[in-house]
N, C-alpha and C. Protein backbone atom coordinates (compact mmCIF):
# COMPACT_ATOMS: atom_id res chain seq x y z
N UNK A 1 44.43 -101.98 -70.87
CA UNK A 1 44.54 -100.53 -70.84
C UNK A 1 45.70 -100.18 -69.91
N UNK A 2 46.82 -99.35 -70.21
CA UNK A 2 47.96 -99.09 -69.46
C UNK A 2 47.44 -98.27 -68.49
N UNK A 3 48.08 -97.70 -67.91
CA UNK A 3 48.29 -96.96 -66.54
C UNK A 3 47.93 -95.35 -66.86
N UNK A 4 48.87 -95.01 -68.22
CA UNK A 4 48.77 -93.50 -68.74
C UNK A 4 47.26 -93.84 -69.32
N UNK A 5 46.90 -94.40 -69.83
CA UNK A 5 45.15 -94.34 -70.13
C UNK A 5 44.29 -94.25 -69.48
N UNK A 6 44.87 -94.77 -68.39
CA UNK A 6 43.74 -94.63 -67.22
C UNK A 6 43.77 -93.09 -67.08
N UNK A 7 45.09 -92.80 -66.78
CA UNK A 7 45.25 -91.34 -66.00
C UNK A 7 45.06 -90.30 -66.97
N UNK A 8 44.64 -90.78 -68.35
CA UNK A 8 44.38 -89.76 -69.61
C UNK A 8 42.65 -89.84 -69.27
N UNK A 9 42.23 -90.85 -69.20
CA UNK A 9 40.56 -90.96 -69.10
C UNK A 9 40.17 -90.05 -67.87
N UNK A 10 40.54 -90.25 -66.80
CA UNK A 10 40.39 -89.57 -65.15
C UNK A 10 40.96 -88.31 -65.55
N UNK A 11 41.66 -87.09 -66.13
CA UNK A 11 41.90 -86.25 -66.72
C UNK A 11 41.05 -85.57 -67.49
N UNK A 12 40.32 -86.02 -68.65
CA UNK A 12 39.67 -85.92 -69.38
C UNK A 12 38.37 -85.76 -68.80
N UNK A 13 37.76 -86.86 -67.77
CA UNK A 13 36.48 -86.78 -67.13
C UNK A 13 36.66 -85.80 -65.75
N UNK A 14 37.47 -85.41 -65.73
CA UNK A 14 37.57 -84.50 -64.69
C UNK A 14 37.41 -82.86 -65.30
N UNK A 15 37.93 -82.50 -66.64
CA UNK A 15 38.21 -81.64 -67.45
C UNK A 15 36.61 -81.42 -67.81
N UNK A 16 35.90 -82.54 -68.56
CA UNK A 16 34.70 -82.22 -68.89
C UNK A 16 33.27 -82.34 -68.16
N UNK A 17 33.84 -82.55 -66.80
CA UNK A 17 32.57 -82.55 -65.94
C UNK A 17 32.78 -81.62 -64.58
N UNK A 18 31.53 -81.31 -64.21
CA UNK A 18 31.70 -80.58 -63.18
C UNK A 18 31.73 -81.15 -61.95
N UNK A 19 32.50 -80.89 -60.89
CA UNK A 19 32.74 -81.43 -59.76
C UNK A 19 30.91 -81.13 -58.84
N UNK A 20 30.56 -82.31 -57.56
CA UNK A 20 29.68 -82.05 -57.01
C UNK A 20 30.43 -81.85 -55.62
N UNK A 21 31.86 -81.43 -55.49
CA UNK A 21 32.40 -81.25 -54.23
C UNK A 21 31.74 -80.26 -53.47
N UNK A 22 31.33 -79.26 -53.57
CA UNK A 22 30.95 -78.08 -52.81
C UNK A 22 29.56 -77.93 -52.54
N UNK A 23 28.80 -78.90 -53.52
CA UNK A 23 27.67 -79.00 -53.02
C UNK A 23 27.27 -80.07 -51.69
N UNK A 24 28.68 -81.27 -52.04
CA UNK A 24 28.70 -81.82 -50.93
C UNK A 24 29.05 -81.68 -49.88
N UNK A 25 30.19 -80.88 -49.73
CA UNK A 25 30.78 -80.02 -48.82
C UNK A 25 29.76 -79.24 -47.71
N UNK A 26 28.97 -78.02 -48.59
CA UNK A 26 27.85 -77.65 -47.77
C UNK A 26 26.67 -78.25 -46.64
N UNK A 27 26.08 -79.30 -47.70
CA UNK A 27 25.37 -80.36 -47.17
C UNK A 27 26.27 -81.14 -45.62
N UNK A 28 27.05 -81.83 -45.91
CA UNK A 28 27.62 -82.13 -44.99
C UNK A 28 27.95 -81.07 -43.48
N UNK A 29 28.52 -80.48 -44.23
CA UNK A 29 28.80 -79.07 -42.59
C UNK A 29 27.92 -79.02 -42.30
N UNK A 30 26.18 -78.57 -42.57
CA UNK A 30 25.50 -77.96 -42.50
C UNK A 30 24.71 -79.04 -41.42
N UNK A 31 24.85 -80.62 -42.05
CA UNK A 31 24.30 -81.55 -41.01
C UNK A 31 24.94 -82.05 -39.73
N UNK A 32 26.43 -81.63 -39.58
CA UNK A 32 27.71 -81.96 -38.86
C UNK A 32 27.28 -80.62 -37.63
N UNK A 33 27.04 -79.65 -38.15
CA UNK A 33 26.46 -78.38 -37.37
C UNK A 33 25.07 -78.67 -36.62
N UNK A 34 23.95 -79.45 -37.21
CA UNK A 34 22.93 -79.39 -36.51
C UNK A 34 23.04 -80.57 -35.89
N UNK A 35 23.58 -81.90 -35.78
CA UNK A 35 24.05 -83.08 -35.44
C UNK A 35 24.48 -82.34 -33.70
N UNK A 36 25.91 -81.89 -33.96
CA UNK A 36 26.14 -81.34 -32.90
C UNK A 36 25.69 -80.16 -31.96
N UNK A 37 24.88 -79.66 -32.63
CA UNK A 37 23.86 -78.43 -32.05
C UNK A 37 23.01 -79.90 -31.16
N UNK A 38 22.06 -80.59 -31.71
CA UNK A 38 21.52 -81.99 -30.61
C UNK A 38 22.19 -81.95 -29.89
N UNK A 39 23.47 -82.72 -29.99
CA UNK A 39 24.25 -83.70 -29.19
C UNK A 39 24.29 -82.46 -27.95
N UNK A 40 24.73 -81.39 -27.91
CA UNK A 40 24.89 -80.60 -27.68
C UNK A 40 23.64 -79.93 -26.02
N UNK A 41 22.62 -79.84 -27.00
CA UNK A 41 21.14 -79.99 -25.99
C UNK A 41 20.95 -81.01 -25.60
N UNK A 42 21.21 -81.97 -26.21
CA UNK A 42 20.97 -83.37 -25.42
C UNK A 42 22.08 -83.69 -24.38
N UNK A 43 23.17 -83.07 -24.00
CA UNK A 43 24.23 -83.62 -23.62
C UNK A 43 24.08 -82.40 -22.18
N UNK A 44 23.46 -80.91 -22.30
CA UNK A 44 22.75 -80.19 -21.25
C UNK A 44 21.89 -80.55 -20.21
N UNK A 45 20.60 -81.09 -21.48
CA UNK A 45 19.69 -81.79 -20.52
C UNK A 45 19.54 -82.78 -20.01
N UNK A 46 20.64 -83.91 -20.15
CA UNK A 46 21.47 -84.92 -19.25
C UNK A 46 21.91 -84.26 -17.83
N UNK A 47 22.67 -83.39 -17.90
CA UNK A 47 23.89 -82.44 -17.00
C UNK A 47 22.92 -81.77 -16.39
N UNK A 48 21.48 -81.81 -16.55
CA UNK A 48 20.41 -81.39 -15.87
C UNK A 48 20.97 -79.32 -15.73
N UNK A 49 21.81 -78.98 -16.71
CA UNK A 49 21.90 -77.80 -17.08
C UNK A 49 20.50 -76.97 -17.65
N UNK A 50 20.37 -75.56 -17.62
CA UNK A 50 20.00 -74.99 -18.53
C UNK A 50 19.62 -75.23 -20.08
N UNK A 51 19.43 -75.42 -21.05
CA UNK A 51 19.71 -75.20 -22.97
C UNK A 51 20.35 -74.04 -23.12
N UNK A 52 20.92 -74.34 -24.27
CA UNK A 52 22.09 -73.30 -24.77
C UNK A 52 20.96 -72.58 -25.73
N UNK A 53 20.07 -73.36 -26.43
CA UNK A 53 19.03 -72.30 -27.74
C UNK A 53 17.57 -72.20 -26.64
N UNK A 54 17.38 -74.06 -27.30
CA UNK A 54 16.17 -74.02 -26.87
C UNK A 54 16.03 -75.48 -25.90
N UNK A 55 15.25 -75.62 -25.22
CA UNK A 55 15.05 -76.93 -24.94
C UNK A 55 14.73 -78.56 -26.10
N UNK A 56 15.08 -79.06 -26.34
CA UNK A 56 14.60 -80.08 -27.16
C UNK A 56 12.88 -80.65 -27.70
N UNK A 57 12.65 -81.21 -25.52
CA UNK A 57 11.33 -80.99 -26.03
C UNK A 57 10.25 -80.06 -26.16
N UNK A 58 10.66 -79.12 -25.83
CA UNK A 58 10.12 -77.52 -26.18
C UNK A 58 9.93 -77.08 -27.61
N UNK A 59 11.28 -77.57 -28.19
CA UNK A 59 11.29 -77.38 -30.18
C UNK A 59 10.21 -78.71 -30.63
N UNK A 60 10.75 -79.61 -29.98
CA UNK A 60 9.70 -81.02 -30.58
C UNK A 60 8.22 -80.48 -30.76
N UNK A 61 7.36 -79.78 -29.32
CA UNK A 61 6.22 -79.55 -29.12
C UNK A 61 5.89 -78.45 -30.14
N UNK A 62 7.04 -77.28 -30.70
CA UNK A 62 6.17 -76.04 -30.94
C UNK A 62 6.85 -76.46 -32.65
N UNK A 63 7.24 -77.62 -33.39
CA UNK A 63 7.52 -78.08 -34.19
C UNK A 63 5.76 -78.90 -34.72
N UNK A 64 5.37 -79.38 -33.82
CA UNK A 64 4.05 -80.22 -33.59
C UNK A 64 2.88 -79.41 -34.11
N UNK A 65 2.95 -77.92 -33.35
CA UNK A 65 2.27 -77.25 -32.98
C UNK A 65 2.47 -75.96 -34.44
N UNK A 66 3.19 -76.13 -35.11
CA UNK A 66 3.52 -75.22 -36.01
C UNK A 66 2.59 -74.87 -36.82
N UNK A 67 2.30 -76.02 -37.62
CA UNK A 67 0.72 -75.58 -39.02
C UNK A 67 0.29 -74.77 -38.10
N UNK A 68 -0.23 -74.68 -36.85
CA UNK A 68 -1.43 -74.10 -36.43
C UNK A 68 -1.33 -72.91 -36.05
N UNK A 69 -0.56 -72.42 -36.09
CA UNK A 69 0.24 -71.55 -34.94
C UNK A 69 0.53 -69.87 -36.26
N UNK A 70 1.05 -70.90 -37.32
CA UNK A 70 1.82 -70.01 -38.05
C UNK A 70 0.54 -69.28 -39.09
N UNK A 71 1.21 -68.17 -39.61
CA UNK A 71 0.53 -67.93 -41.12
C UNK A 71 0.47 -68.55 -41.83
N UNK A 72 -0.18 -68.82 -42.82
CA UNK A 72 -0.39 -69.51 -44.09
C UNK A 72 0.63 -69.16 -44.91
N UNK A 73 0.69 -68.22 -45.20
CA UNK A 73 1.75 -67.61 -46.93
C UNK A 73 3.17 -67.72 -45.52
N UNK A 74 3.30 -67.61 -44.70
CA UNK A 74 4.73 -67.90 -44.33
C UNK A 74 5.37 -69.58 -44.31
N UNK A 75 4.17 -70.19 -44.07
CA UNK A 75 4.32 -71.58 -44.09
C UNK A 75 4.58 -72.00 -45.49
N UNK A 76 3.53 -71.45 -46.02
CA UNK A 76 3.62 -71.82 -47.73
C UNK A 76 4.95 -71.58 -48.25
N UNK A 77 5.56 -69.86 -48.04
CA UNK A 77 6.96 -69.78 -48.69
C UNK A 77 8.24 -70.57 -48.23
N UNK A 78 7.82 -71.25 -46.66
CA UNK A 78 8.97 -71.83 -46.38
C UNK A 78 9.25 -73.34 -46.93
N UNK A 79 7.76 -73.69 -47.06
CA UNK A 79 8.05 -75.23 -47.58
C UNK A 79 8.14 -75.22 -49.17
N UNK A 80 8.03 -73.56 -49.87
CA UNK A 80 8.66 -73.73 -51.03
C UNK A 80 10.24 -73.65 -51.02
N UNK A 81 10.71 -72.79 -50.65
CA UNK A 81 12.14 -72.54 -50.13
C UNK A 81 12.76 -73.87 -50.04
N UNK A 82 12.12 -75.18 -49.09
CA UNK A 82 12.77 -76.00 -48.98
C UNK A 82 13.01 -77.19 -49.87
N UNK A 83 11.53 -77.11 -50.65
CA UNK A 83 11.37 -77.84 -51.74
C UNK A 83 12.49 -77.68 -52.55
N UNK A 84 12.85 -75.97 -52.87
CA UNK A 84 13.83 -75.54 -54.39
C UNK A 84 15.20 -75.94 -53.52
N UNK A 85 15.62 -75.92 -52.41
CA UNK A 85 16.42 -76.63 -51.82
C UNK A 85 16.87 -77.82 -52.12
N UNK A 86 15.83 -78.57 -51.87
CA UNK A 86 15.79 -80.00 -52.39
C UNK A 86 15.70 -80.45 -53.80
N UNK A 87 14.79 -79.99 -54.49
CA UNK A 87 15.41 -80.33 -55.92
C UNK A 87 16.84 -79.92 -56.36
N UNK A 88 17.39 -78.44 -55.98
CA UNK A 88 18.80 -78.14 -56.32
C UNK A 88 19.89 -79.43 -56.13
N UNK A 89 19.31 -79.49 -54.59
CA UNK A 89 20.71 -81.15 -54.33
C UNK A 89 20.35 -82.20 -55.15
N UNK A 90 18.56 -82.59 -55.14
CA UNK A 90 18.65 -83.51 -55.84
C UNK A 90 19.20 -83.51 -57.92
N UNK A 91 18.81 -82.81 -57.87
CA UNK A 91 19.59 -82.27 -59.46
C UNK A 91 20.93 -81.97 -59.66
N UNK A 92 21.41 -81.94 -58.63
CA UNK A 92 23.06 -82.53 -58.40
C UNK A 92 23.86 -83.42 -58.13
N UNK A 93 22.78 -83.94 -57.73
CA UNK A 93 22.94 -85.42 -57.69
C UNK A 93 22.93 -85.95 -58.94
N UNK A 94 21.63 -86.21 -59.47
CA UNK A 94 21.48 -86.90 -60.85
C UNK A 94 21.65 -87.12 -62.23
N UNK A 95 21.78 -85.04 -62.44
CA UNK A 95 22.42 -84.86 -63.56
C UNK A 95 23.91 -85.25 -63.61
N UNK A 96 24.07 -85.30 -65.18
CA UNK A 96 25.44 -85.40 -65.42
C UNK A 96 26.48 -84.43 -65.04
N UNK A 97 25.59 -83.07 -64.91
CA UNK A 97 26.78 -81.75 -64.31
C UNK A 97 28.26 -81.90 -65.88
N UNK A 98 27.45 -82.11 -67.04
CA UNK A 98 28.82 -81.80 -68.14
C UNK A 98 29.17 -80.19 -68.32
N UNK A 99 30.73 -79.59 -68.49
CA UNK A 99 30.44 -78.78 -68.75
C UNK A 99 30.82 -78.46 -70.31
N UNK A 100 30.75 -77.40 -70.99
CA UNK A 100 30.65 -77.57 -72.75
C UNK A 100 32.17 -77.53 -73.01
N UNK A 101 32.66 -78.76 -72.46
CA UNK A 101 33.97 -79.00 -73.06
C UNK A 101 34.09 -80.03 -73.98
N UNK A 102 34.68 -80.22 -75.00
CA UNK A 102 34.64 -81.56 -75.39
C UNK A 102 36.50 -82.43 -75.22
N UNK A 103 36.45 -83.78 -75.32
CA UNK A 103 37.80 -84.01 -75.49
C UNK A 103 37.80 -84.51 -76.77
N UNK A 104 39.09 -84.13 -77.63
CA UNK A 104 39.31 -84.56 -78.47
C UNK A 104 40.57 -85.96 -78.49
N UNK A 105 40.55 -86.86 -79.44
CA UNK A 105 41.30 -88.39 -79.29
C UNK A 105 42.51 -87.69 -79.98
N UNK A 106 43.32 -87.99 -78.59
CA UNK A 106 45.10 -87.59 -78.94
C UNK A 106 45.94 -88.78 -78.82
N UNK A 107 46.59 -89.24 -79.25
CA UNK A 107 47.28 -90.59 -78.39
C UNK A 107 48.55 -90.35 -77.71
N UNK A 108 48.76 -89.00 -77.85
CA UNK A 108 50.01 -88.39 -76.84
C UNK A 108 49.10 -87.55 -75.82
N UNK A 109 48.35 -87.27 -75.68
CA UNK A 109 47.81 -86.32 -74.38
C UNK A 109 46.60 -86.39 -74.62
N UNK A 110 46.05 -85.66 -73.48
CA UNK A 110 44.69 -85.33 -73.01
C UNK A 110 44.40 -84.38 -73.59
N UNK A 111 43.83 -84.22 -74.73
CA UNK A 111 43.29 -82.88 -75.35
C UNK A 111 41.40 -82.43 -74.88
N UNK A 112 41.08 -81.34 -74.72
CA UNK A 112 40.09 -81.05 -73.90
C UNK A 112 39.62 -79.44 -74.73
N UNK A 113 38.80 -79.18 -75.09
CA UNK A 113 38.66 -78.00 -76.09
C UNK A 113 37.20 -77.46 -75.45
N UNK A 114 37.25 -76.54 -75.39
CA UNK A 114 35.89 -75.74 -74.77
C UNK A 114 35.20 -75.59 -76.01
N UNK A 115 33.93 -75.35 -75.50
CA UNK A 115 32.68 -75.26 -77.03
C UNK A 115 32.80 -74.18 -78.07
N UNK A 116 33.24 -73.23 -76.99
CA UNK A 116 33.69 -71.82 -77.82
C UNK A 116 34.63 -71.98 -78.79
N UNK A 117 35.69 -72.23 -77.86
CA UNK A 117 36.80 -72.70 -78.85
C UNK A 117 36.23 -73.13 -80.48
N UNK A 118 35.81 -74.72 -80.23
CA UNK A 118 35.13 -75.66 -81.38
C UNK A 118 34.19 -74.86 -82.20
N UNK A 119 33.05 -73.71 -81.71
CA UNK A 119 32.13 -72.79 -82.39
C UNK A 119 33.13 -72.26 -82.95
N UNK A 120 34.04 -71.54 -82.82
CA UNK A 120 34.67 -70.38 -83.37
C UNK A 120 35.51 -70.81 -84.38
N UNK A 121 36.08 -72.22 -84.82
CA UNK A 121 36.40 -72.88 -85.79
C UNK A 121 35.54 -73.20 -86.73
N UNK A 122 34.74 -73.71 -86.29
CA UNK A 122 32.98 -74.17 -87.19
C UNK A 122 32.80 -72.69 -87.97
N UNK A 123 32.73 -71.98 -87.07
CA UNK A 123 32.45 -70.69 -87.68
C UNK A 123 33.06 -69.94 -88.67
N UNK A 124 34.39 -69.80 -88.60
CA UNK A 124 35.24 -69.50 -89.37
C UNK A 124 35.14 -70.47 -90.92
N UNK A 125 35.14 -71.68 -90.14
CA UNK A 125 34.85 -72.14 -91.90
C UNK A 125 33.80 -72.02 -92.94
N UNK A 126 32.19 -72.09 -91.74
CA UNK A 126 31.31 -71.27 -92.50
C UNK A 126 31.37 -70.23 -93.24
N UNK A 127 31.79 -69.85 -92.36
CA UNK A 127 31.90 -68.21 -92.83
C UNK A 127 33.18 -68.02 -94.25
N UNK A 128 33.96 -68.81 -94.56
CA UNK A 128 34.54 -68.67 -95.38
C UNK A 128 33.97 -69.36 -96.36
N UNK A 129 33.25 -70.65 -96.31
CA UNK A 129 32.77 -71.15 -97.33
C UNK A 129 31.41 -70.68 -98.04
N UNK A 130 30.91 -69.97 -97.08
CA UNK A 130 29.60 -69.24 -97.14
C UNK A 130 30.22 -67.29 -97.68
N UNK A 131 30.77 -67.02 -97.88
CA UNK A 131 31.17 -65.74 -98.37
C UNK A 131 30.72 -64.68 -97.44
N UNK A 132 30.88 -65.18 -96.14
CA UNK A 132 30.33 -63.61 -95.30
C UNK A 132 31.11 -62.90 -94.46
N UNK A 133 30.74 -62.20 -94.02
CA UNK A 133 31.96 -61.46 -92.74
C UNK A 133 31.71 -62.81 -91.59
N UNK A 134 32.40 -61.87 -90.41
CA UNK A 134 31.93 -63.05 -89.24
C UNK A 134 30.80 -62.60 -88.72
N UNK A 135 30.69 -61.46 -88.36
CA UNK A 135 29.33 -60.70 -87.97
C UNK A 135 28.22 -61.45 -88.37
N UNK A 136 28.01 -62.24 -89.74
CA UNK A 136 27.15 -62.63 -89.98
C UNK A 136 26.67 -64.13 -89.60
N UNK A 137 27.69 -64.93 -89.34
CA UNK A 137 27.63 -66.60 -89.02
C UNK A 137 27.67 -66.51 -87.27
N UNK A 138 26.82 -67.47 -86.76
CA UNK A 138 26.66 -67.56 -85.58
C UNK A 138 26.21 -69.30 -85.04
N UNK A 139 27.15 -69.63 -84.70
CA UNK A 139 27.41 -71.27 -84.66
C UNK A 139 27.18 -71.30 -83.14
N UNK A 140 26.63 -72.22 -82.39
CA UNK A 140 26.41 -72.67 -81.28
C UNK A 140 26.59 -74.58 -81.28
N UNK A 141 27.31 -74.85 -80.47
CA UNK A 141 27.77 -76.28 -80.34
C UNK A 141 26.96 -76.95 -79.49
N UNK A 142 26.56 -78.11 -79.18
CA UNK A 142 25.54 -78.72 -78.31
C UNK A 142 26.07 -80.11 -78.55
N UNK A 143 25.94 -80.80 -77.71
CA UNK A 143 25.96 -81.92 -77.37
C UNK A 143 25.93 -83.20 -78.09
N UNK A 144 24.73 -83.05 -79.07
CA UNK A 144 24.40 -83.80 -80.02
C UNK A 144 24.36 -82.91 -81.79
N UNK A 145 24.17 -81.34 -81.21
CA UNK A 145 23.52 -80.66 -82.33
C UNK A 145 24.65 -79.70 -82.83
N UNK A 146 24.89 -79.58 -84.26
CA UNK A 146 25.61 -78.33 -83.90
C UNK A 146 24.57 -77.15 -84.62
N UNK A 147 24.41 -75.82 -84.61
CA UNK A 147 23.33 -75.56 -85.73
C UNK A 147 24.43 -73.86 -85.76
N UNK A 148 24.10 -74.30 -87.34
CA UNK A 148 25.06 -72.60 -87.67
C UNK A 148 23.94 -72.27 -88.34
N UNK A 149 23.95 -70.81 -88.10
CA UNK A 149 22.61 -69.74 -88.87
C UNK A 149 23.53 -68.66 -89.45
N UNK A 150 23.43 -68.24 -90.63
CA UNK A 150 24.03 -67.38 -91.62
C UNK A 150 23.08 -66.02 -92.29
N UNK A 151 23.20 -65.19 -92.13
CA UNK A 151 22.75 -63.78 -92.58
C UNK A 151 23.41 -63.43 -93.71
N UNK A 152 22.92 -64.10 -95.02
CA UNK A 152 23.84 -63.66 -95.85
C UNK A 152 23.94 -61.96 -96.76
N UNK A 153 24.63 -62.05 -97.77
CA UNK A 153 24.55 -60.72 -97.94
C UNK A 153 23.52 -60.41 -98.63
N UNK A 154 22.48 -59.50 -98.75
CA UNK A 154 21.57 -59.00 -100.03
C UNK A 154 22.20 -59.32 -101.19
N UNK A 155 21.32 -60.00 -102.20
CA UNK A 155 21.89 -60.74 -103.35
C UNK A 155 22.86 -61.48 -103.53
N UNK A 156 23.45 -62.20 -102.70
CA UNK A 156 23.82 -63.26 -103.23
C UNK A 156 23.64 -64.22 -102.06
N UNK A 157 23.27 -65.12 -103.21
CA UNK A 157 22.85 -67.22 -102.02
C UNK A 157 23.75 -67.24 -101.82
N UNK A 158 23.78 -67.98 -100.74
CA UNK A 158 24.15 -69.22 -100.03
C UNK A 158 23.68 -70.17 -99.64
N UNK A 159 24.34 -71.11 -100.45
CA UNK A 159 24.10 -72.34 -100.58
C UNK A 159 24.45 -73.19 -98.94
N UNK A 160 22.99 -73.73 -98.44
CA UNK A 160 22.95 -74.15 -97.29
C UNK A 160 23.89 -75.76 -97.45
N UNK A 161 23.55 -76.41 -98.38
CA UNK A 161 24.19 -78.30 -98.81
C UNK A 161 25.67 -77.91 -98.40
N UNK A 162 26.62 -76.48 -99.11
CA UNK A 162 27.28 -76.53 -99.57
C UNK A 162 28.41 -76.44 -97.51
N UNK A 163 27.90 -74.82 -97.00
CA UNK A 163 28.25 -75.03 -96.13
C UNK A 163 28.07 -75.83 -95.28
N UNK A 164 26.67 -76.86 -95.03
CA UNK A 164 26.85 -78.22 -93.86
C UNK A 164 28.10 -78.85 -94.48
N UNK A 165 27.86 -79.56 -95.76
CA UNK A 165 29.60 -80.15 -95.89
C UNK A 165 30.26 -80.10 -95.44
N UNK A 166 30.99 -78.71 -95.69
CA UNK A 166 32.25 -77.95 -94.88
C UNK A 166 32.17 -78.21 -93.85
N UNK A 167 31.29 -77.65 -92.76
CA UNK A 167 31.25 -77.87 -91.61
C UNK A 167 31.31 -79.27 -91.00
N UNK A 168 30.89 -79.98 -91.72
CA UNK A 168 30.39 -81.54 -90.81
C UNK A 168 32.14 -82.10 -91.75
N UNK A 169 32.83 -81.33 -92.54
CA UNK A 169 33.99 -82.29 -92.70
C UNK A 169 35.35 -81.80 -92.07
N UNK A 170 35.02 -80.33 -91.46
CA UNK A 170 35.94 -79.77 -90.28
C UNK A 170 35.75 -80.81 -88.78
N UNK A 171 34.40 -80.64 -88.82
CA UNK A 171 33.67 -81.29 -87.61
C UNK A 171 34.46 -82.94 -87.27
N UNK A 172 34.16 -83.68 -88.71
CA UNK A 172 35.55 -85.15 -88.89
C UNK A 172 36.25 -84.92 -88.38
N UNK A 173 37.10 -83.84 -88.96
CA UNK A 173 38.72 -83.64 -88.27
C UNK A 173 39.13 -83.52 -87.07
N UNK A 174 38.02 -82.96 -86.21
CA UNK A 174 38.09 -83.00 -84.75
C UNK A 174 38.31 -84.45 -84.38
N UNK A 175 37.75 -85.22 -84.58
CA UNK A 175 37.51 -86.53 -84.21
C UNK A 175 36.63 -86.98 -83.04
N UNK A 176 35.34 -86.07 -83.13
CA UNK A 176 34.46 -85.97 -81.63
C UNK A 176 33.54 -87.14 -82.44
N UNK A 177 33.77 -88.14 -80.92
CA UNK A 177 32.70 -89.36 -80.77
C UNK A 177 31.66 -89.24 -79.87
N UNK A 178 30.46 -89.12 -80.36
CA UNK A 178 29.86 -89.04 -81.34
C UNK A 178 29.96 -88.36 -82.37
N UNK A 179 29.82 -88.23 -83.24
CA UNK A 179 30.24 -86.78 -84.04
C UNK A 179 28.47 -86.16 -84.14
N UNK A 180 28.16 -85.05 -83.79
CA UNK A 180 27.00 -84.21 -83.68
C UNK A 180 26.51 -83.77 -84.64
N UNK A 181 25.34 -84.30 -85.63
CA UNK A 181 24.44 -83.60 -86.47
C UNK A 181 24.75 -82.04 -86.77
N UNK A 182 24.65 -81.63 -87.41
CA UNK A 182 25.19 -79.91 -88.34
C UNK A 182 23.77 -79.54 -88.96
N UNK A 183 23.31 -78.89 -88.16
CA UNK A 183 21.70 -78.29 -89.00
C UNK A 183 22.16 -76.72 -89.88
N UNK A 184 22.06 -76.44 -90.90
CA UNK A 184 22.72 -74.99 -91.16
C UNK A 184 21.06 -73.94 -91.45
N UNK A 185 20.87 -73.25 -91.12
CA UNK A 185 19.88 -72.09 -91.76
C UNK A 185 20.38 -71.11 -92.30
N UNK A 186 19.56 -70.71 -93.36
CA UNK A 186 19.93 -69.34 -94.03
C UNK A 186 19.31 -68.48 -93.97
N UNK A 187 19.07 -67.35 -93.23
CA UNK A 187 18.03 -66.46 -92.72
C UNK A 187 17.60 -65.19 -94.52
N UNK A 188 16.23 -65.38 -94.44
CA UNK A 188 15.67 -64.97 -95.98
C UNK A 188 15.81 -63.37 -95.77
N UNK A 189 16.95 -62.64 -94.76
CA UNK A 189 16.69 -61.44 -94.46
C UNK A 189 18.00 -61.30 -94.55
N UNK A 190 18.65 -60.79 -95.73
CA UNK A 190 20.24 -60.53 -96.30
C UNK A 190 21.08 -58.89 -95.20
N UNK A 191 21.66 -58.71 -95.09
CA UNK A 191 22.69 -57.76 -94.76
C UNK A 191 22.68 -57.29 -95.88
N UNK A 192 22.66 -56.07 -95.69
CA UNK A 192 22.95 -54.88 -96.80
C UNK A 192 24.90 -54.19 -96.56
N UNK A 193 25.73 -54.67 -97.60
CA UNK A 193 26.92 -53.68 -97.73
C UNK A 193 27.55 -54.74 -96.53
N UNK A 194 27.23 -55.70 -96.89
CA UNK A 194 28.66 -56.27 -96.23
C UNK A 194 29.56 -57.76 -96.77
């Protein structure tokens, strides 16, 4: 693999995923801040100073002493608070964080196409092969799925076989690997006058 492939792949995965910089960012300051907030009291009550907040083992004891001390529903909302805290990082952690971009295989560049984009092509061809306005076709792109739903006009079919075709042979032309299943529906409730 050359050098430009590399730097086409790292392009591409940078394009279609979301960065976890700022979540790491936060996290970090936030422990760099209470790190040195310690060091800080601990480095007082060495110097046989005063505390700048609180004393250390003063927080240790009324930290100890907390369940007992506190309300119930205040305790309760805080260790939910910290929980949704914690799943947020941890779910930023683990997920993939994709966002609905796809790349398409160029062998001169990094091509990178947003979902919208790709819907609004899908759509257009539906919609032309299916005889409707656009108002009526409504394509959503997914990952694995694509699913277009069509409102056709009062009296006259549309033929569902006819538009997946179309669609799943526009869909080829992209050249998206995997290429994503095409579910089409035809809603039994026609548009009148259009």
């Amino acid at each position: 693999m050359s050098g430009r492939d590399i730097r086409t792949q790292r392009i591409v995965r940078r394009e279609t995923h979301a960065s976890r910089a700022a979540a790491s960012v936060v996290v970090v300051i936030l422990g760099i801040l209470f790190f040195l907030y310690v060091l800080l009291e601990a480095t007082l009550q060495a110097l046989g100073q005063d505390p700048w907040l609180t004393d250390p083992g003063a927080l240790g004891s009324w930290l100890a002493r907390l369940p007992a001390e506190t309300d119930s529903a205040v305790l309760g909302l805080s260790g939910l608070l910290i929980l949704l805290a914690g799943l947020v990082l941890f779910l930023q952690a683990v997920l993939p964080g994709r966002r609905p971009r796809y790349a398409l295989p160029n062998p001169r560049a990094a091509v990178v196409v947003d979902a919208e984009v790709l819907a609004s092509s899908l759509a257009r061809c539906a919609r032309l092969t299916a005889g409707v306005s656009p108002e009526q076709v409504l394509v959503t792109v997914g990952r694995s799925r694509v699913d277009v739903r069509i409102r056709p006009t009062s009296g006259v079919p549309v033929s569902e076989e006819a538009v997946r075709d179309a669609v799943a042979e526009e869909l080829q032309l992209t050249g998206l690997d995997p290429q994503p299943e095409v579910r089409v529906s035809v809603s039994t409730a026609g548009v009148i006058g259009q």
